[in-house]
PDB file of N, CA and C in Angstrom:
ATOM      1  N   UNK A   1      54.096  88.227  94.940  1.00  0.00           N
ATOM      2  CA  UNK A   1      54.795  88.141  96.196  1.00  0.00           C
ATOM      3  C   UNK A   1      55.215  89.544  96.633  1.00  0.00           C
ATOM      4  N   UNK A   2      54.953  89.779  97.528  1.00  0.00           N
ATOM      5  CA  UNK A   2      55.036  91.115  98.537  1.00  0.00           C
ATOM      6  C   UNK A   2      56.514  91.260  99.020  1.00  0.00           C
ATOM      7  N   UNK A   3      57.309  92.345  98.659  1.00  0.00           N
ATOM      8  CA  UNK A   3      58.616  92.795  98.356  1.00  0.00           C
ATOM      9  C   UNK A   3      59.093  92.635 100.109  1.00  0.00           C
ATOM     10  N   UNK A   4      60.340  92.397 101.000  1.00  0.00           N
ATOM     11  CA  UNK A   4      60.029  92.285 102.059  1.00  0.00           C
ATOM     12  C   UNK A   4      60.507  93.912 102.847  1.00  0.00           C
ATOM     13  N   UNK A   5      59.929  93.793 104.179  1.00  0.00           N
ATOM     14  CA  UNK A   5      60.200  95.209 104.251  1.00  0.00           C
ATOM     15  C   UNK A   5      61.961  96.086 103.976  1.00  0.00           C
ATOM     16  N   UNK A   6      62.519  95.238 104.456  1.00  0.00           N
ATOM     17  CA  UNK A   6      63.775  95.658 104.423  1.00  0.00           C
ATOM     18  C   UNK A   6      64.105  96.194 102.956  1.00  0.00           C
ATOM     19  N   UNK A   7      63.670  95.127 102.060  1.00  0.00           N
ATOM     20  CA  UNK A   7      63.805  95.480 100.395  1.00  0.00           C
ATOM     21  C   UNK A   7      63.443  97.028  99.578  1.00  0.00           C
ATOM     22  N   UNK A   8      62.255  97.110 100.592  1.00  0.00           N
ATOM     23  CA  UNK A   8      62.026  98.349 100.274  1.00  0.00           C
ATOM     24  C   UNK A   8      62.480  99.574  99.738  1.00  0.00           C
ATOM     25  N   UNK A   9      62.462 100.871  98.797  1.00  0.00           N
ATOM     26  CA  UNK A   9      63.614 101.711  98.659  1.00  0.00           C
ATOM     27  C   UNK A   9      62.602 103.244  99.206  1.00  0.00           C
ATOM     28  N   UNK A  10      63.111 103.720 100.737  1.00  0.00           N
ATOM     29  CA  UNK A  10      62.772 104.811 101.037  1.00  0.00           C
ATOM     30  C   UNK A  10      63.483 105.861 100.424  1.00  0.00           C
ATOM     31  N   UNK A  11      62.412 106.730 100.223  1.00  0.00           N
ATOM     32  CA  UNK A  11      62.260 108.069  99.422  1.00  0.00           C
ATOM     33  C   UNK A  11      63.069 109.044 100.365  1.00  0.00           C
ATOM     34  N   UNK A  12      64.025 109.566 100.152  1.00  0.00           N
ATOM     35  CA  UNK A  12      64.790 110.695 101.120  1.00  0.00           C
ATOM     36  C   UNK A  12      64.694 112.476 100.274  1.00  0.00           C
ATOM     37  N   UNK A  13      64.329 113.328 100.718  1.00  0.00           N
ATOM     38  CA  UNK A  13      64.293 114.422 100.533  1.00  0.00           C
ATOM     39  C   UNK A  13      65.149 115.173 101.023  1.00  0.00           C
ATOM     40  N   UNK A  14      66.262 115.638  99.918  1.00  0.00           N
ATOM     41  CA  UNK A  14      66.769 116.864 100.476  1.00  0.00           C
ATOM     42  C   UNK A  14      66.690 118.118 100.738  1.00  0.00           C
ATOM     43  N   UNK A  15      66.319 118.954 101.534  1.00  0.00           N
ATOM     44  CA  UNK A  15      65.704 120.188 101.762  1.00  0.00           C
ATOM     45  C   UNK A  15      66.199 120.629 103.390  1.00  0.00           C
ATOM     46  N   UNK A  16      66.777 122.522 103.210  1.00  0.00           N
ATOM     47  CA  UNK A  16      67.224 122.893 103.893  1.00  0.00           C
ATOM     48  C   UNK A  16      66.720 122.631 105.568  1.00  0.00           C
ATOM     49  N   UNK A  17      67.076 122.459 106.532  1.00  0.00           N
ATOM     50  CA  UNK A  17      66.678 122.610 107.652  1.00  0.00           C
ATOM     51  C   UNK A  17      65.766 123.559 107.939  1.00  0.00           C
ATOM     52  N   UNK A  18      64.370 122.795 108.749  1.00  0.00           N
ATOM     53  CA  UNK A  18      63.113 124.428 109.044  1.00  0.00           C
ATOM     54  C   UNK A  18      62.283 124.135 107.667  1.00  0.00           C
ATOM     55  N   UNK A  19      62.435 123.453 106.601  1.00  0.00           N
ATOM     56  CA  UNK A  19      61.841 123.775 105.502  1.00  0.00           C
ATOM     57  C   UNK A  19      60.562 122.594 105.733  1.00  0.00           C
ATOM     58  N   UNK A  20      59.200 122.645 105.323  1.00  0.00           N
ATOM     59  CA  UNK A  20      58.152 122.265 105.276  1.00  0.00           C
ATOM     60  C   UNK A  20      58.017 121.882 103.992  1.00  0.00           C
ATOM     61  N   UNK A  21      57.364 120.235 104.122  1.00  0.00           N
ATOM     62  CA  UNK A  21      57.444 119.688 102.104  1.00  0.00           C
ATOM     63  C   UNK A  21      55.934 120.644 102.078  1.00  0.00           C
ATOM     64  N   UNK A  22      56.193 120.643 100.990  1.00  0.00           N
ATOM     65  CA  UNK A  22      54.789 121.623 100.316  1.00  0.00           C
ATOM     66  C   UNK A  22      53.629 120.183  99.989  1.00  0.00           C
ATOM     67  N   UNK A  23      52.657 120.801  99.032  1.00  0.00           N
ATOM     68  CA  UNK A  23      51.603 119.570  99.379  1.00  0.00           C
ATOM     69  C   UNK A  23      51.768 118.655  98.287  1.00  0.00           C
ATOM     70  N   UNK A  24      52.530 118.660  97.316  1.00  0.00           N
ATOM     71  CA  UNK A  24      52.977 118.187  96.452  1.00  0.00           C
ATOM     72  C   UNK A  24      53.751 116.811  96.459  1.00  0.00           C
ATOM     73  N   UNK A  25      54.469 117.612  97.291  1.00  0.00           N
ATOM     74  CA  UNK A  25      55.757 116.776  97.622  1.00  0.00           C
ATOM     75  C   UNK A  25      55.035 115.185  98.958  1.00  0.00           C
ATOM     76  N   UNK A  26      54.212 116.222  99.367  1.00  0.00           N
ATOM     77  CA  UNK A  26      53.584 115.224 100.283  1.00  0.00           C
ATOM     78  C   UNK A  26      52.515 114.063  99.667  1.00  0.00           C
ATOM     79  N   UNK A  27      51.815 114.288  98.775  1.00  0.00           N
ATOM     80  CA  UNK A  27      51.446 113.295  97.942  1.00  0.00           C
ATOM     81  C   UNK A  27      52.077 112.671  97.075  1.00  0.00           C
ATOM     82  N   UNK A  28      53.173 112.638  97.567  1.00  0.00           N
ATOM     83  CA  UNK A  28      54.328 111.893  96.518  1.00  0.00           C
ATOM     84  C   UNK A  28      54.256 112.186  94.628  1.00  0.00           C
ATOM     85  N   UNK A  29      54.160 113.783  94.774  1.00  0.00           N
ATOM     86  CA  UNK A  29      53.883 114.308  93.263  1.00  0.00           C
ATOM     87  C   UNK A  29      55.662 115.191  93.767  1.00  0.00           C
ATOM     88  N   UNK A  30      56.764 115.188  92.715  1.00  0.00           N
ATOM     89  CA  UNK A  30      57.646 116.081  93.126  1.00  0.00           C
ATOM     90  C   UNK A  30      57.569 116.973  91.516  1.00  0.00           C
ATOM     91  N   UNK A  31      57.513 118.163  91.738  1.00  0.00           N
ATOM     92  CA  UNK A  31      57.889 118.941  90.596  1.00  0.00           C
ATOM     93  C   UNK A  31      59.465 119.283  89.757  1.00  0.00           C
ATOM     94  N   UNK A  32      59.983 119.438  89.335  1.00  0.00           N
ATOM     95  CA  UNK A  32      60.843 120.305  88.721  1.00  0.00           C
ATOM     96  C   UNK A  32      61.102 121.598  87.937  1.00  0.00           C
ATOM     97  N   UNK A  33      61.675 122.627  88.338  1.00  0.00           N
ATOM     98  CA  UNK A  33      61.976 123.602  87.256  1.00  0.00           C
ATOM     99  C   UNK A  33      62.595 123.179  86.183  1.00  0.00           C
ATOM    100  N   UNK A  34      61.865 123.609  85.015  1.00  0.00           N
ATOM    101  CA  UNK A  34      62.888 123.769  83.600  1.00  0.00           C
ATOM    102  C   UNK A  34      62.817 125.267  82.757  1.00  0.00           C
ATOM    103  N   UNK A  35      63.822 125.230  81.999  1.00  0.00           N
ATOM    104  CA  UNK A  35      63.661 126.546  81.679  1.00  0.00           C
ATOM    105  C   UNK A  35      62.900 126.246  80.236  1.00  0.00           C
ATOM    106  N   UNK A  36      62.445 127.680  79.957  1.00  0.00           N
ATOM    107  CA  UNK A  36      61.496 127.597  79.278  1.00  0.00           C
ATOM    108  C   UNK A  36      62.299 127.493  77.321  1.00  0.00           C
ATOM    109  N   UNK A  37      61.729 127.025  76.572  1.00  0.00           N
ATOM    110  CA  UNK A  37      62.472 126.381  75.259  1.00  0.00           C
ATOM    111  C   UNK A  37      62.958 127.948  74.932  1.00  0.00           C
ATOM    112  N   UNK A  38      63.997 127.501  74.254  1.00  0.00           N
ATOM    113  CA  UNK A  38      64.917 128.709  73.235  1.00  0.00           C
ATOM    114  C   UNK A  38      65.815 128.422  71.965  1.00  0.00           C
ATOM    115  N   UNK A  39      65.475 129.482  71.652  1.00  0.00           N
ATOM    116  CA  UNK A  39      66.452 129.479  69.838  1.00  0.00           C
ATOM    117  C   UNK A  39      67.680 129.963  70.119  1.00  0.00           C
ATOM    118  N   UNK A  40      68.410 130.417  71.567  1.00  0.00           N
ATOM    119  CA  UNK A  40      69.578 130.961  71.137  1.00  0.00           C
ATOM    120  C   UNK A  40      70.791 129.718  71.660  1.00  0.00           C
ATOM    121  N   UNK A  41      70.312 129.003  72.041  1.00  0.00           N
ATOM    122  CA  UNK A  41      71.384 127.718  71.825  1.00  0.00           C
ATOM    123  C   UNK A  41      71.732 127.026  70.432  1.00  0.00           C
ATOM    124  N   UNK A  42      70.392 127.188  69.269  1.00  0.00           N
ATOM    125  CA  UNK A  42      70.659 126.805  67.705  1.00  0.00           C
ATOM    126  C   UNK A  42      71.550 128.205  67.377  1.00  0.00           C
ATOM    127  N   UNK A  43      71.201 129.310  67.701  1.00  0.00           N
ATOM    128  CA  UNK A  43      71.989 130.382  66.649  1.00  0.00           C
ATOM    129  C   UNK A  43      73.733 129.930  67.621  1.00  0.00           C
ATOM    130  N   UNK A  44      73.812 129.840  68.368  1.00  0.00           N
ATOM    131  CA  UNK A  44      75.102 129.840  68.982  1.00  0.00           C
ATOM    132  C   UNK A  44      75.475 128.464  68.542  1.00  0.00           C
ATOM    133  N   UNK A  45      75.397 127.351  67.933  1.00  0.00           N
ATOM    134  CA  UNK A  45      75.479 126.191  67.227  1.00  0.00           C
ATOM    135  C   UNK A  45      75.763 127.058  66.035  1.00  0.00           C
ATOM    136  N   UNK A  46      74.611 127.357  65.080  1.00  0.00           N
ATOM    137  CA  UNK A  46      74.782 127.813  64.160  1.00  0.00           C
ATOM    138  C   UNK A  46      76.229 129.306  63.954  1.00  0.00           C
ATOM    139  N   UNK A  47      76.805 129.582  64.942  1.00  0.00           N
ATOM    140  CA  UNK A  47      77.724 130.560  64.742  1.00  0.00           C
ATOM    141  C   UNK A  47      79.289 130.081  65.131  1.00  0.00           C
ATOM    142  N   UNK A  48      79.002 128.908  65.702  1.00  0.00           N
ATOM    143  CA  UNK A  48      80.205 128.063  66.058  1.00  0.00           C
ATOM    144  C   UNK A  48      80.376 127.032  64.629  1.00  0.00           C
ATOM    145  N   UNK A  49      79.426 126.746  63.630  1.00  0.00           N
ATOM    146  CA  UNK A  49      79.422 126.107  62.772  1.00  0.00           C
ATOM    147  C   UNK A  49      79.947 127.330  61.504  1.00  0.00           C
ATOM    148  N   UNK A  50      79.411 128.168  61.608  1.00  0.00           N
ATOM    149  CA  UNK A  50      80.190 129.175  60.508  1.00  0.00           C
ATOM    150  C   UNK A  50      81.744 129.608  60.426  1.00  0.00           C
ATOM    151  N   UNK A  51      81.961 129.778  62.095  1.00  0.00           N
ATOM    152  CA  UNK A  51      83.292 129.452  62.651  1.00  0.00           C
ATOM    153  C   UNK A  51      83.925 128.367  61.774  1.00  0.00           C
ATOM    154  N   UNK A  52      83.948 127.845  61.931  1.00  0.00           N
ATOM    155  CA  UNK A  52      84.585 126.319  61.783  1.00  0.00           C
ATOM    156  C   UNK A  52      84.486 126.487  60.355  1.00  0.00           C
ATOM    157  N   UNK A  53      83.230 126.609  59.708  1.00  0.00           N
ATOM    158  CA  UNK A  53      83.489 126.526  58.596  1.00  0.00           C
ATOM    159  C   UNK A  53      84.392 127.689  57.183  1.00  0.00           C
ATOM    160  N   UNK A  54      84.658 128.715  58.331  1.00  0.00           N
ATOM    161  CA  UNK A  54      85.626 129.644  58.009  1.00  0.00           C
ATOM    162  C   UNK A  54      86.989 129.502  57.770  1.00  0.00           C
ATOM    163  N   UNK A  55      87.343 128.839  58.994  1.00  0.00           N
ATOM    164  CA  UNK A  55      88.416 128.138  58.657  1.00  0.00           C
ATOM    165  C   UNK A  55      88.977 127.432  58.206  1.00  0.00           C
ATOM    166  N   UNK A  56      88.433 126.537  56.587  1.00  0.00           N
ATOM    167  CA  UNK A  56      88.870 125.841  55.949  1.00  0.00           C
ATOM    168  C   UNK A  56      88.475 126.799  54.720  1.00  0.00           C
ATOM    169  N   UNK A  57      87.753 127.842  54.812  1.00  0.00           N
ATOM    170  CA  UNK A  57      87.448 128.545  53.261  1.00  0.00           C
ATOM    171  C   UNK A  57      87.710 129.689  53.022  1.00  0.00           C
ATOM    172  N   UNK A  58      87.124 130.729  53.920  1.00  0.00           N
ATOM    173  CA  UNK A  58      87.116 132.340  53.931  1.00  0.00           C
ATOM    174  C   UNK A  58      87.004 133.195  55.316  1.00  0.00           C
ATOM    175  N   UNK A  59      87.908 133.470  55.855  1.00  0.00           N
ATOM    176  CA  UNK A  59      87.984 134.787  56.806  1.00  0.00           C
ATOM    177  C   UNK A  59      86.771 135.039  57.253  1.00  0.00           C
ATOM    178  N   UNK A  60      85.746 135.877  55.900  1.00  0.00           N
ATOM    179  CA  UNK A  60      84.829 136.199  56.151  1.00  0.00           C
ATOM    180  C   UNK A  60      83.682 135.579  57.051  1.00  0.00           C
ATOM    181  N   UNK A  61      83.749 134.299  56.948  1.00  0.00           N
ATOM    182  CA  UNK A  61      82.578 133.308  57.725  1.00  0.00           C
ATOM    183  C   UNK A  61      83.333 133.196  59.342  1.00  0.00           C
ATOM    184  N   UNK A  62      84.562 133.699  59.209  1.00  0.00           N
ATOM    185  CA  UNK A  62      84.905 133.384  60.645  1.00  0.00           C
ATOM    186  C   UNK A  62      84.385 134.651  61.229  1.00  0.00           C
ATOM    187  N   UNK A  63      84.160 135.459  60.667  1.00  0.00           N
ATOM    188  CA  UNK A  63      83.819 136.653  61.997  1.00  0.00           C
ATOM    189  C   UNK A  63      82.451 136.786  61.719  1.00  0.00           C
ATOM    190  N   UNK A  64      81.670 136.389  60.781  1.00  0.00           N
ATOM    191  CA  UNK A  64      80.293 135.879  60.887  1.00  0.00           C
ATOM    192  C   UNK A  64      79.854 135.355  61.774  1.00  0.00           C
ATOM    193  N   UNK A  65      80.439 134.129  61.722  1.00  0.00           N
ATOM    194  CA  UNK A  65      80.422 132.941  63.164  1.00  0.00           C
ATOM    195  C   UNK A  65      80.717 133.516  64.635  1.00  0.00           C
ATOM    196  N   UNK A  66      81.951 134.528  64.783  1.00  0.00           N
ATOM    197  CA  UNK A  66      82.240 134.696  66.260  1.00  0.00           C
ATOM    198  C   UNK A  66      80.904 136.128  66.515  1.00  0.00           C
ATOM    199  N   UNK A  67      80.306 136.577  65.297  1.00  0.00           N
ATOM    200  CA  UNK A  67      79.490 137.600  65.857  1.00  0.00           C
ATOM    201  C   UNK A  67      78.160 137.287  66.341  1.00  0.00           C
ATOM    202  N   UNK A  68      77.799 136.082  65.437  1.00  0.00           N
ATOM    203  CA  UNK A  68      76.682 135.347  65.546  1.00  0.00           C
ATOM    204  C   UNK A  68      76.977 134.015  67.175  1.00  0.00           C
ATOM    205  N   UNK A  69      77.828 134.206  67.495  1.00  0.00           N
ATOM    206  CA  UNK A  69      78.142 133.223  68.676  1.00  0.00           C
ATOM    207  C   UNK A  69      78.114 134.536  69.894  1.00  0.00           C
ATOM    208  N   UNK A  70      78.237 135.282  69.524  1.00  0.00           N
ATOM    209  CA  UNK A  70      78.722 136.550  70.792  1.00  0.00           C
ATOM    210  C   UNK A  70      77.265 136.864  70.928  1.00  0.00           C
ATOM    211  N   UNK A  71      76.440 137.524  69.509  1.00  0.00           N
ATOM    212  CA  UNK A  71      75.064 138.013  70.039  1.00  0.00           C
ATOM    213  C   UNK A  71      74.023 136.423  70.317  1.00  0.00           C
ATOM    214  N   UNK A  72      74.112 135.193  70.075  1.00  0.00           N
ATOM    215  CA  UNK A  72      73.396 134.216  70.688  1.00  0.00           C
ATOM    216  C   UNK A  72      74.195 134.146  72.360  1.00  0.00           C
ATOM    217  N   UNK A  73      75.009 134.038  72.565  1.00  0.00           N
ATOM    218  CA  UNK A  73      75.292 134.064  73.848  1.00  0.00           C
ATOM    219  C   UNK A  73      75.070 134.906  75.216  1.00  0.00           C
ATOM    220  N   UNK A  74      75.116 135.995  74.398  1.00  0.00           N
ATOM    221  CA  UNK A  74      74.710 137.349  74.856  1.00  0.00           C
ATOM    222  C   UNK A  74      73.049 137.499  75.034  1.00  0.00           C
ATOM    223  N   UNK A  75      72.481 136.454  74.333  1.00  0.00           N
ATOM    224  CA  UNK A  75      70.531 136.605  74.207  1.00  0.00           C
ATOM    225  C   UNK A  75      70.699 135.738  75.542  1.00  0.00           C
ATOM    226  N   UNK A  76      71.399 134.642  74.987  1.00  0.00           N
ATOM    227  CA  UNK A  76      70.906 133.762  75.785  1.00  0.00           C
ATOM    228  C   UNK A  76      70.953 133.341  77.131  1.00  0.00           C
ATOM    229  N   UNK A  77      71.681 134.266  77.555  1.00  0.00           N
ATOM    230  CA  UNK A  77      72.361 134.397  79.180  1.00  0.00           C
ATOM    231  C   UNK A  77      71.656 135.696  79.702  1.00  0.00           C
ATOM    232  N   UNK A  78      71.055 136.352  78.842  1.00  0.00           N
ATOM    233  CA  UNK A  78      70.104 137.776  78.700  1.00  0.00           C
ATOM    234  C   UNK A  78      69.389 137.362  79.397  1.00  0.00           C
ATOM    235  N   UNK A  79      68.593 136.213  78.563  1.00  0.00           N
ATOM    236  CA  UNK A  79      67.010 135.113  78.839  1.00  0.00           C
ATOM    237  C   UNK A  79      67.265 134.411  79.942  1.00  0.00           C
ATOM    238  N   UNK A  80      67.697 133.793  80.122  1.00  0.00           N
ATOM    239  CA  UNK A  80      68.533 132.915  81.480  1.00  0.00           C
ATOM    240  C   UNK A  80      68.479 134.096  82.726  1.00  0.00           C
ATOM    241  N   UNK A  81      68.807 135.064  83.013  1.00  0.00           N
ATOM    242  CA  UNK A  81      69.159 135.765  83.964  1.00  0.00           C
ATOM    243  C   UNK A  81      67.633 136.375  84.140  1.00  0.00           C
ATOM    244  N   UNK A  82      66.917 136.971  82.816  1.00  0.00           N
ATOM    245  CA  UNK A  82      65.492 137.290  83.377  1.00  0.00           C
ATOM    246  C   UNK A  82      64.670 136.906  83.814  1.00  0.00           C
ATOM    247  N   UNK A  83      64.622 134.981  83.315  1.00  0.00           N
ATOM    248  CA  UNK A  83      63.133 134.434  83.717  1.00  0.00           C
ATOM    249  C   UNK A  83      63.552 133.129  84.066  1.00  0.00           C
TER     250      UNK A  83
END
């Protein structure tokens, strides 16, 4: 049984005023950007976990952790901003 028209769910595109759908978009193909995979979200896990785990044992793992959280954050907003 054939859905009735009203039922229907039209497709709405948001896009600035003046803007032309590309040909993509017009064959009802829509793309997305993603960024491309990275390791500095595990080392910044991994330096928030040394953190933490400093603080129930030894000093030492805490500034392990905040150095290893500073230079993953620091890559990773590096990477983010270049590409």
């Amino acid at each position: 049984m054939k859905p009735a028209k009203s039922d229907r769910i039209k497709r709405v595109a948001m896009r600035p005023a003046g803007q032309d759908r590309s040909d993509r978009e017009r064959a009802g193909q829509v793309s997305f950007h993603l960024p491309s995979p990275s390791v500095w979200p595990v080392v910044v896990a991994a330096g928030l976990t040394l953190l933490m785990f400093g603080f129930i044992t030894h000093p030492g793992f805490v500034a392990m952790g905040i150095l290893l959280m500073i230079l993953g954050l620091g890559r990773w907003v590096g990477e983010l901003l270049r590409g």
